[in-house]
C-alpha atoms as a PDB file:
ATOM      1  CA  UNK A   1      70.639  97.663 -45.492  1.00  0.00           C
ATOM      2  CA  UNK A   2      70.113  94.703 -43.550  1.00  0.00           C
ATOM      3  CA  UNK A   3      71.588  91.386 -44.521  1.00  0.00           C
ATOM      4  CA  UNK A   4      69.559  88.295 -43.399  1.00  0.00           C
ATOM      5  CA  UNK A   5      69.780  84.312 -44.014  1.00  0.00           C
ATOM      6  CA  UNK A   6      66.549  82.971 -43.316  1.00  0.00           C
ATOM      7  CA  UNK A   7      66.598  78.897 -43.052  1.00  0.00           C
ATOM      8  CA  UNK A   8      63.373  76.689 -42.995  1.00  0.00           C
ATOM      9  CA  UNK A   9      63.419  72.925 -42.265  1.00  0.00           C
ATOM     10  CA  UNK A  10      60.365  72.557 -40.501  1.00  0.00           C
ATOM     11  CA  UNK A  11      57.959  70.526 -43.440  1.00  0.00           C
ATOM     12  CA  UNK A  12      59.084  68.353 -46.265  1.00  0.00           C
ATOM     13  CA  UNK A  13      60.922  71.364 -48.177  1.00  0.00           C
ATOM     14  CA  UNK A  14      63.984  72.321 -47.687  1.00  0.00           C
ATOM     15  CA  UNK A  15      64.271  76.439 -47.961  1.00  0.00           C
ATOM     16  CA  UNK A  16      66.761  78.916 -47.768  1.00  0.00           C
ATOM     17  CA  UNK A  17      66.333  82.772 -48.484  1.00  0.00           C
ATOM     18  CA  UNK A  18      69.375  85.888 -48.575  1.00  0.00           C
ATOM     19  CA  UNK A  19      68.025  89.381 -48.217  1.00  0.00           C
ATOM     20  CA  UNK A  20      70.300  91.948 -49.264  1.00  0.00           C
ATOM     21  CA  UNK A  21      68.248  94.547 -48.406  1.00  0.00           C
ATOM     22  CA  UNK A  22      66.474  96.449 -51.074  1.00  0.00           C
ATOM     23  CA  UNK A  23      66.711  93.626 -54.106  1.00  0.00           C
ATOM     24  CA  UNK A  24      65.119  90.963 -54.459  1.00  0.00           C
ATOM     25  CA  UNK A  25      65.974  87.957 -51.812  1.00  0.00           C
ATOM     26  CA  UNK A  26      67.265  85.010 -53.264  1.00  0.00           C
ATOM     27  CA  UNK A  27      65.678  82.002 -52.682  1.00  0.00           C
ATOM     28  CA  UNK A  28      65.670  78.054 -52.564  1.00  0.00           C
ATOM     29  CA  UNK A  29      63.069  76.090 -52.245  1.00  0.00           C
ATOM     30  CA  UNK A  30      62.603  72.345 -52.894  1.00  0.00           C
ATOM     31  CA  UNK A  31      60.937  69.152 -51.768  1.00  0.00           C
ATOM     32  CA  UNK A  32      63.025  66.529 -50.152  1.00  0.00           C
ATOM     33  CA  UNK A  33      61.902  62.640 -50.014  1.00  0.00           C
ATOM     34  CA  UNK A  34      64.667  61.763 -47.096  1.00  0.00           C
ATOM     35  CA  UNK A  35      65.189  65.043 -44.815  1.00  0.00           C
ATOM     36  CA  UNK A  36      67.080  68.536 -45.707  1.00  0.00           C
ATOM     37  CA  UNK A  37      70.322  67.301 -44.422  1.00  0.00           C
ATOM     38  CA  UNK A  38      71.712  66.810 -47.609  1.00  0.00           C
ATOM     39  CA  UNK A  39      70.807  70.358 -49.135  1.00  0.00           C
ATOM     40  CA  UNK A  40      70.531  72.968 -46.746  1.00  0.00           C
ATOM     41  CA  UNK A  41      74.389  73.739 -45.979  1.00  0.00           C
ATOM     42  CA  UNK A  42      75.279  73.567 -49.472  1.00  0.00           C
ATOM     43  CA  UNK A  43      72.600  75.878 -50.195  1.00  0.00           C
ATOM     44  CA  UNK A  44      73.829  78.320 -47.972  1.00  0.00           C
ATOM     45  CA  UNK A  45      77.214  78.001 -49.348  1.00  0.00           C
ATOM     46  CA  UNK A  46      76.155  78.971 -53.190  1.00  0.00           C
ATOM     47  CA  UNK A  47      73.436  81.680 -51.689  1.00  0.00           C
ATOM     48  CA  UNK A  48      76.556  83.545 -50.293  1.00  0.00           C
ATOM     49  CA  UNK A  49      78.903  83.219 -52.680  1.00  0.00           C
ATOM     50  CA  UNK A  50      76.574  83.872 -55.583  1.00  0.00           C
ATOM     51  CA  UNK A  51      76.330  87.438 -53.424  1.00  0.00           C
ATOM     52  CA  UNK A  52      80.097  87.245 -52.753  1.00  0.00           C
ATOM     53  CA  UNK A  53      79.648  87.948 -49.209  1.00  0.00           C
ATOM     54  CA  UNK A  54      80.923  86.237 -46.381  1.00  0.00           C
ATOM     55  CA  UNK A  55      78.494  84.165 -43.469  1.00  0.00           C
ATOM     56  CA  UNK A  56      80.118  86.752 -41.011  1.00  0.00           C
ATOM     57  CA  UNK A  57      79.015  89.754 -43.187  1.00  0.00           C
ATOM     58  CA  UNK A  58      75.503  89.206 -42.691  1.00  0.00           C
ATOM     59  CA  UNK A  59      73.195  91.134 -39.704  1.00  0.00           C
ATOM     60  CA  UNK A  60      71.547  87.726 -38.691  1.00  0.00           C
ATOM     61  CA  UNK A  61      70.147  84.393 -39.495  1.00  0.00           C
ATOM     62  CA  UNK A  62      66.805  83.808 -39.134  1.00  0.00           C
ATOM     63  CA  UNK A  63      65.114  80.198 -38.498  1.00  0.00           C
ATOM     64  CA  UNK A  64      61.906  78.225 -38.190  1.00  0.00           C
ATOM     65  CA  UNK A  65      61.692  76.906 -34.825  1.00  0.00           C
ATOM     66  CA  UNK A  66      58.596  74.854 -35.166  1.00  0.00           C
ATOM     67  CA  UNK A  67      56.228  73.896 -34.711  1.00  0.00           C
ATOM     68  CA  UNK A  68      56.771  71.469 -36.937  1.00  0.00           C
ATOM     69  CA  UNK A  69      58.246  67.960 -38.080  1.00  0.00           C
ATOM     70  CA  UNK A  70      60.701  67.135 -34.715  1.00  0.00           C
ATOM     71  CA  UNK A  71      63.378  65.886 -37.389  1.00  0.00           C
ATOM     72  CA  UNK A  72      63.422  69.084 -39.347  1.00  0.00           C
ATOM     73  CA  UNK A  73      62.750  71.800 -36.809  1.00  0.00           C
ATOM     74  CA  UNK A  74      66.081  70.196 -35.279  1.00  0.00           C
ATOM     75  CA  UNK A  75      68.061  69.861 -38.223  1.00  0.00           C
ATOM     76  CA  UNK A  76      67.234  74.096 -38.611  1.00  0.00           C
ATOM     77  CA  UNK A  77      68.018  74.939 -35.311  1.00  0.00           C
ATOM     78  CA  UNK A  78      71.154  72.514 -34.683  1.00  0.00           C
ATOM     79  CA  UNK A  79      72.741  74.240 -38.171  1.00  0.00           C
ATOM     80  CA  UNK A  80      71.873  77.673 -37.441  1.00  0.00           C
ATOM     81  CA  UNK A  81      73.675  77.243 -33.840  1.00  0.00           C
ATOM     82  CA  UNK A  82      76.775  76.076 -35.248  1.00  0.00           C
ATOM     83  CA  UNK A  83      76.426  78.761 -38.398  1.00  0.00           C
ATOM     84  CA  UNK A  84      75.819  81.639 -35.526  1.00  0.00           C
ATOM     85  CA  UNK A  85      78.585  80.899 -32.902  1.00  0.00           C
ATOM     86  CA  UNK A  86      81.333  80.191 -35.621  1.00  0.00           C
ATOM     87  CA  UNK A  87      80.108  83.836 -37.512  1.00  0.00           C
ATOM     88  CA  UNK A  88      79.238  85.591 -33.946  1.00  0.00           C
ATOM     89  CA  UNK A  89      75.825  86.408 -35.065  1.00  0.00           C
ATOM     90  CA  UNK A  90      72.886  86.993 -32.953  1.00  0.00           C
ATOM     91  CA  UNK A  91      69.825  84.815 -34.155  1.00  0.00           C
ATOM     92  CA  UNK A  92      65.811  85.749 -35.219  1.00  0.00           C
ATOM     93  CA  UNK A  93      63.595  82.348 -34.061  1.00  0.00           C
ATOM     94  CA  UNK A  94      60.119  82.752 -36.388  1.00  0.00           C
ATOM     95  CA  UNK A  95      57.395  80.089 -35.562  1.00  0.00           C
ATOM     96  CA  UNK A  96      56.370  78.407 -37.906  1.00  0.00           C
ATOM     97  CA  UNK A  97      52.121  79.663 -38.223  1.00  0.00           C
ATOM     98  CA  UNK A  98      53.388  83.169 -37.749  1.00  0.00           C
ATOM     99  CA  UNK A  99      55.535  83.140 -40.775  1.00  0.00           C
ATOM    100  CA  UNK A 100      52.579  81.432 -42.806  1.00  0.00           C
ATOM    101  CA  UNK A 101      50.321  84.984 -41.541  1.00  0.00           C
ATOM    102  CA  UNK A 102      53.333  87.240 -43.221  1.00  0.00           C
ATOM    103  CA  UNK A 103      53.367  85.005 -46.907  1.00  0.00           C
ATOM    104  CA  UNK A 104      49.473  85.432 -46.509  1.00  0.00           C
ATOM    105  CA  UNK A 105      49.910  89.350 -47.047  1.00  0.00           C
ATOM    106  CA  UNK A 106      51.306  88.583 -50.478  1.00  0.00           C
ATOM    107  CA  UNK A 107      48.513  86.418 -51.282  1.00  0.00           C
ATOM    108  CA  UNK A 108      45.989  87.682 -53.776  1.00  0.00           C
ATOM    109  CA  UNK A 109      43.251  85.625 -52.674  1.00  0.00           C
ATOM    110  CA  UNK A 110      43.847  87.188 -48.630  1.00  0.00           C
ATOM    111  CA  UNK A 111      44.421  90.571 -50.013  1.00  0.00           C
ATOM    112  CA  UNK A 112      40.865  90.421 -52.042  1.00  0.00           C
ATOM    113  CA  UNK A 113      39.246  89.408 -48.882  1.00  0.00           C
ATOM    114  CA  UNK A 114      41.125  91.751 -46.244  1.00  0.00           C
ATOM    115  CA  UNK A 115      40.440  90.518 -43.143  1.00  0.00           C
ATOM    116  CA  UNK A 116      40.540  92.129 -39.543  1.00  0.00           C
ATOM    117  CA  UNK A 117      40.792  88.207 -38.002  1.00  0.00           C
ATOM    118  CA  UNK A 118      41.854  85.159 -39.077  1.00  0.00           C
ATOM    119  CA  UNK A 119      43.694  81.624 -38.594  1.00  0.00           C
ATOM    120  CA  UNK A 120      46.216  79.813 -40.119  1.00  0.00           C
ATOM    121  CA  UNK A 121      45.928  75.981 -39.137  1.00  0.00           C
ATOM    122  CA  UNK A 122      48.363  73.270 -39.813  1.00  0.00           C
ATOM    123  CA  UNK A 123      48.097  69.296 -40.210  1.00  0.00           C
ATOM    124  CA  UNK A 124      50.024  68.287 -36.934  1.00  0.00           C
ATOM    125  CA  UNK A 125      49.645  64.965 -37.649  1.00  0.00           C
ATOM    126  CA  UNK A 126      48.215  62.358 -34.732  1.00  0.00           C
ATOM    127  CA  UNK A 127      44.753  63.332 -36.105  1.00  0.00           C
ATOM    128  CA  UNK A 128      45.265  66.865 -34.633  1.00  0.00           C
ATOM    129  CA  UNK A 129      46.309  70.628 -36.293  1.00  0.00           C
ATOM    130  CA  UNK A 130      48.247  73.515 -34.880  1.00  0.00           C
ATOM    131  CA  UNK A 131      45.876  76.761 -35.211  1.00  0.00           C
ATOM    132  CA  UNK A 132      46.621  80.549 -34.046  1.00  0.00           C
ATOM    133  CA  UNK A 133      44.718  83.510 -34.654  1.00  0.00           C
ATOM    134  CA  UNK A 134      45.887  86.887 -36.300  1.00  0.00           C
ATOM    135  CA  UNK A 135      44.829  89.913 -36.290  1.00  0.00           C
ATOM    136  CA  UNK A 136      45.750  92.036 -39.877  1.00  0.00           C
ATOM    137  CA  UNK A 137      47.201  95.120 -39.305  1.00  0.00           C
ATOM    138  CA  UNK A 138      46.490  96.645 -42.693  1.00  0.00           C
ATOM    139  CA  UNK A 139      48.073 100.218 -41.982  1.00  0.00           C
ATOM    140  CA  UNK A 140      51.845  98.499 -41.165  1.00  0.00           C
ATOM    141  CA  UNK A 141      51.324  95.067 -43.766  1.00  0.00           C
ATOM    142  CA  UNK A 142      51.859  93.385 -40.874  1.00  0.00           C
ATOM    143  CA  UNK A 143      49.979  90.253 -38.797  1.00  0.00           C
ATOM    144  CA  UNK A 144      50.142  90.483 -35.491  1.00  0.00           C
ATOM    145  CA  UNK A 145      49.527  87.056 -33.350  1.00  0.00           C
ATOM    146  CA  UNK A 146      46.549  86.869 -31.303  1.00  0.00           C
ATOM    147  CA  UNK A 147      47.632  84.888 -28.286  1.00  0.00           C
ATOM    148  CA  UNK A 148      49.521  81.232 -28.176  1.00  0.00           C
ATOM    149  CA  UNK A 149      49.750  78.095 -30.683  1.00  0.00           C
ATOM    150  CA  UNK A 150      47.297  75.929 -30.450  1.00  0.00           C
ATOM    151  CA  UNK A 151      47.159  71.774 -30.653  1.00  0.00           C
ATOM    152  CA  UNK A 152      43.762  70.314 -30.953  1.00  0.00           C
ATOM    153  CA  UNK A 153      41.919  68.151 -32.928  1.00  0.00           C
ATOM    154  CA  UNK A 154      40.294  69.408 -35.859  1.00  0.00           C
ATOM    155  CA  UNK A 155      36.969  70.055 -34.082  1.00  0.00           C
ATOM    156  CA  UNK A 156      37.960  72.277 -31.557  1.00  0.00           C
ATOM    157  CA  UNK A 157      39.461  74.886 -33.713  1.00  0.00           C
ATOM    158  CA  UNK A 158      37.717  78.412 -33.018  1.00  0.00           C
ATOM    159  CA  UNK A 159      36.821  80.173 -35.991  1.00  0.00           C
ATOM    160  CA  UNK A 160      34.279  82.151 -34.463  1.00  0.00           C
ATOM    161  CA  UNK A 161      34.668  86.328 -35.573  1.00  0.00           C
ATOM    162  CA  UNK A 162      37.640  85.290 -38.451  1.00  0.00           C
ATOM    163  CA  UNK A 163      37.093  85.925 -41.783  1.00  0.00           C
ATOM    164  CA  UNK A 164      39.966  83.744 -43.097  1.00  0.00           C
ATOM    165  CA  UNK A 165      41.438  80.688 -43.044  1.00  0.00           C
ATOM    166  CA  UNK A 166      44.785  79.038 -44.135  1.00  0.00           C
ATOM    167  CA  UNK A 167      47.144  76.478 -44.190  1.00  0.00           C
ATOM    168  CA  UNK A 168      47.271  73.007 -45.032  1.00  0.00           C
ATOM    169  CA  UNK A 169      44.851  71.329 -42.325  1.00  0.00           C
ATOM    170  CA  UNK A 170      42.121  72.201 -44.600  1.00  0.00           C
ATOM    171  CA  UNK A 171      43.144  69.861 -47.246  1.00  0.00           C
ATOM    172  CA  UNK A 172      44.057  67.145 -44.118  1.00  0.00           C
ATOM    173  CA  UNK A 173      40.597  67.233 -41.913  1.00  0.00           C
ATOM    174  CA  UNK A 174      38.391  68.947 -44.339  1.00  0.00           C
ATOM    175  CA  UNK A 175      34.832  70.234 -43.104  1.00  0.00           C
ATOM    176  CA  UNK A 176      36.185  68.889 -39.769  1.00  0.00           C
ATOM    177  CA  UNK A 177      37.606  72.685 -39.111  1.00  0.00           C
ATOM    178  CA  UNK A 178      33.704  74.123 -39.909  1.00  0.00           C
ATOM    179  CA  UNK A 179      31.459  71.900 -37.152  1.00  0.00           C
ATOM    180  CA  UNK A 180      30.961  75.339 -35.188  1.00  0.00           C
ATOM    181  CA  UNK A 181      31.765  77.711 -38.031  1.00  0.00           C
ATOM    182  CA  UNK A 182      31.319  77.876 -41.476  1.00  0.00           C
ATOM    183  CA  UNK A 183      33.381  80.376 -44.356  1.00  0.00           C
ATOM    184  CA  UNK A 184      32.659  81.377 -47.730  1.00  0.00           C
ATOM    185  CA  UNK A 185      34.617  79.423 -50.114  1.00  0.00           C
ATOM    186  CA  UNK A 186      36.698  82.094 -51.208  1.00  0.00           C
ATOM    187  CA  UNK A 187      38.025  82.784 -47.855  1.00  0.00           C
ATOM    188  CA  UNK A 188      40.041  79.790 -47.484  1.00  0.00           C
ATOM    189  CA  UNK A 189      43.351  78.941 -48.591  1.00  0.00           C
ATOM    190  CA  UNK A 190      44.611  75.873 -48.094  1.00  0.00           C
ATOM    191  CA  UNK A 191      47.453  75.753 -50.521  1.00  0.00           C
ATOM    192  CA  UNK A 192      50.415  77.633 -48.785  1.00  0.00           C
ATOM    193  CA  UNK A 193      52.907  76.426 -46.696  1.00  0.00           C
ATOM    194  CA  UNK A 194      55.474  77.758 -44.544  1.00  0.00           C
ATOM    195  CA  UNK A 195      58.549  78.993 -47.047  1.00  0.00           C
ATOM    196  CA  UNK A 196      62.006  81.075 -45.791  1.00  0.00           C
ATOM    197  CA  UNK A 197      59.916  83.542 -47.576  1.00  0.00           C
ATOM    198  CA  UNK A 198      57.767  83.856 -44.746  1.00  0.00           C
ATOM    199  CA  UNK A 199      60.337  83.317 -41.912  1.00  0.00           C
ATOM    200  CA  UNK A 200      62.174  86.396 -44.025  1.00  0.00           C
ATOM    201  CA  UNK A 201      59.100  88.345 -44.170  1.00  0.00           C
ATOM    202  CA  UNK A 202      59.035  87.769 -40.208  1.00  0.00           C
ATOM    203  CA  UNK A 203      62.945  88.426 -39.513  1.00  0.00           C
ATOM    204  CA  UNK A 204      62.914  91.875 -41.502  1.00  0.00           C
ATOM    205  CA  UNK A 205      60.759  93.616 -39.094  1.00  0.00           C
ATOM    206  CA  UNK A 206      61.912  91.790 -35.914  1.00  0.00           C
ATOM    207  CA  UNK A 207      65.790  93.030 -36.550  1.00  0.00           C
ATOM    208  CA  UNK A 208      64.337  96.184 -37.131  1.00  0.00           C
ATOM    209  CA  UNK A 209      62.724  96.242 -33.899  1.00  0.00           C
ATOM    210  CA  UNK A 210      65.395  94.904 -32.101  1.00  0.00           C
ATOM    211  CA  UNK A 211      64.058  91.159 -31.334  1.00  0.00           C
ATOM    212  CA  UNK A 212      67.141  89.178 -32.243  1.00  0.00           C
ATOM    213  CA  UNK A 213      68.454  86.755 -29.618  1.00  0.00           C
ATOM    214  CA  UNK A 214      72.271  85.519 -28.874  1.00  0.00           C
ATOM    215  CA  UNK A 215      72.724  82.261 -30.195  1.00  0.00           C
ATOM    216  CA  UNK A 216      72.819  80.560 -26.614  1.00  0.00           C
ATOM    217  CA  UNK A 217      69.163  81.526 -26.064  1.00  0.00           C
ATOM    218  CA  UNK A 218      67.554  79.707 -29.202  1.00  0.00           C
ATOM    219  CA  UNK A 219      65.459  76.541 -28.857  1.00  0.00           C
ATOM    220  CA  UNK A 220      63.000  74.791 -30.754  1.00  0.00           C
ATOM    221  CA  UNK A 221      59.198  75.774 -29.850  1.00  0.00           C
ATOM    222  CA  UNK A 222      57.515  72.701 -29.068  1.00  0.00           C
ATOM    223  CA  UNK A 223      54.077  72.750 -28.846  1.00  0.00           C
ATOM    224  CA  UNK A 224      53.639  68.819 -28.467  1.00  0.00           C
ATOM    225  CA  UNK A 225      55.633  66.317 -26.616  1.00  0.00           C
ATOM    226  CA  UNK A 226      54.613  63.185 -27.811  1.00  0.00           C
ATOM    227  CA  UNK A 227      56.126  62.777 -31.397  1.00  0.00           C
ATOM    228  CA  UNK A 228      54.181  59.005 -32.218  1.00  0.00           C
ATOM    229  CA  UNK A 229      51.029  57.282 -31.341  1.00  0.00           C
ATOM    230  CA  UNK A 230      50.357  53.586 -29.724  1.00  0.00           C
ATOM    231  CA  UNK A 231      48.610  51.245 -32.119  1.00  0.00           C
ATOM    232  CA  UNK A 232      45.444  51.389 -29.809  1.00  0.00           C
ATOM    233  CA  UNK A 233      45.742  54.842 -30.289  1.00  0.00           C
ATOM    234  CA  UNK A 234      45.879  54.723 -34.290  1.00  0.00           C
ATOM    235  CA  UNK A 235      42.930  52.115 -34.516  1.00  0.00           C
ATOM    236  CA  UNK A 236      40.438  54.550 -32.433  1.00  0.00           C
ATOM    237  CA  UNK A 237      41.262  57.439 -34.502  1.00  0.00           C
ATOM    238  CA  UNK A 238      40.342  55.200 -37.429  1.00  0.00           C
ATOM    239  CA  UNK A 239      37.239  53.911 -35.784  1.00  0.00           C
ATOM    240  CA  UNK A 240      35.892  57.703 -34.915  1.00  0.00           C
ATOM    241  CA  UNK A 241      36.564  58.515 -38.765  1.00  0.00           C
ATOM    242  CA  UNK A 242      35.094  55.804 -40.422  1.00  0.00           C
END
């Protein structure tokens, strides 16, 4: 039985999951107007001792390292440092599009569909997304990323030979994502978001397989640098979209 915290700070939720092993997980999950800060330890304090266990009794913790919102993906990996080193225990990182692919096994609308390819895609703000491509392994319930994390602008996604597409840059850029592409309605799915559900659903089989890291080795995954843009900047992405 594997015991695993899983910790997501990387949107504007704040979410927290325990696996016990075999029962259910239980989970938090919440929108926050000003930042996690103010939730996420005191969430993990009533998660464990609603399960009367101790931090150091667990097998890991698990966290979102991005990418994401710079504030929150920080906030997660600065807590789960201190957490890890005080309880000596090694860490799981899960990026941020590959636990969105695990919740998308769960999904009814993904599972109706089964696809052998797709792409999750994420408003990245800047007038740009994050996009990777998955490949569904449908014998181990598992998705398997196809090569790096992308940021580009909407246009330049590549949805050519995927079946499916999620996350919330379809609600941000619209039929921006389909200039070289197009997909049946039903084979979108732009409400889901990344959860401690999903950075669970990643952990469980990374432990498993031996993938955890000390605590000394994790480090947010940033895909971008540049966190803001210039007001020259702002006025020609307004200008290209009017």
């Amino acid at each position: 039985m594997k015991r695993i915290l899983a910790i997501d700070t990387s949107s504007a939720w704040c979410s927290v999951a325990l696996s016990l092993g075999e029962v259910e997980p239980i989970f938090r999950h919440q929108p926050v107007a000003s930042g996690a800060s103010q939730l996420l330890l005191p969430w993990i304090d009533e998660l464990l001792l609603d399960s009367k266990i101790a931090i150091a009794d667990l097998d890991a913790i698990a966290i979102d390292i991005g990418p994401g919102a710079f504030t929150g993906v920080r906030l997660g990996v600065a807590a789960v440092q201190g957490l890890a080193l005080a309880a000596n225990l090694p860490v799981i990182p899960v990026a941020s599009l590959d636990a969105i692919a695990m919740q998308l096994l769960s999904s009814p609308s993904f599972l109706r569909v089964r696809p052998n390819q797709f792409v999750v895609a994420v408003d990245a703000r800047m007038d740009e997304i994050y996009w990777a491509r998955y490949q569904y392994v449908s014998t181990d319930s598992m998705s398997q990323r196809l090569g790096d994390i992308h940021l580009s602008g909407p246009e330049e996604i590549d949805l050519e030979g995927t079946q499916y597409l999620a996350g919330n840059a379809i609600h941000a850029y619209g039929n921006r994502l389909y200039r070289h592409h197009q997909l049946p309605v039903d084979h979108v799915e732009a409400d889901i978001g990344v959860s401690a559900l999903g950075i669970l659903s990643s952990a469980i089989p990374a432990l498993l397989n031996g993938k955890q890291i000390s605590v000394q080795e994790l480090k947010p995954l940033y895909v971008r640098n540049k966190v803001a843009l210039t007001t020259e900047e702002r006025e020609q992405i307004f200008k290209k979209n009017a």
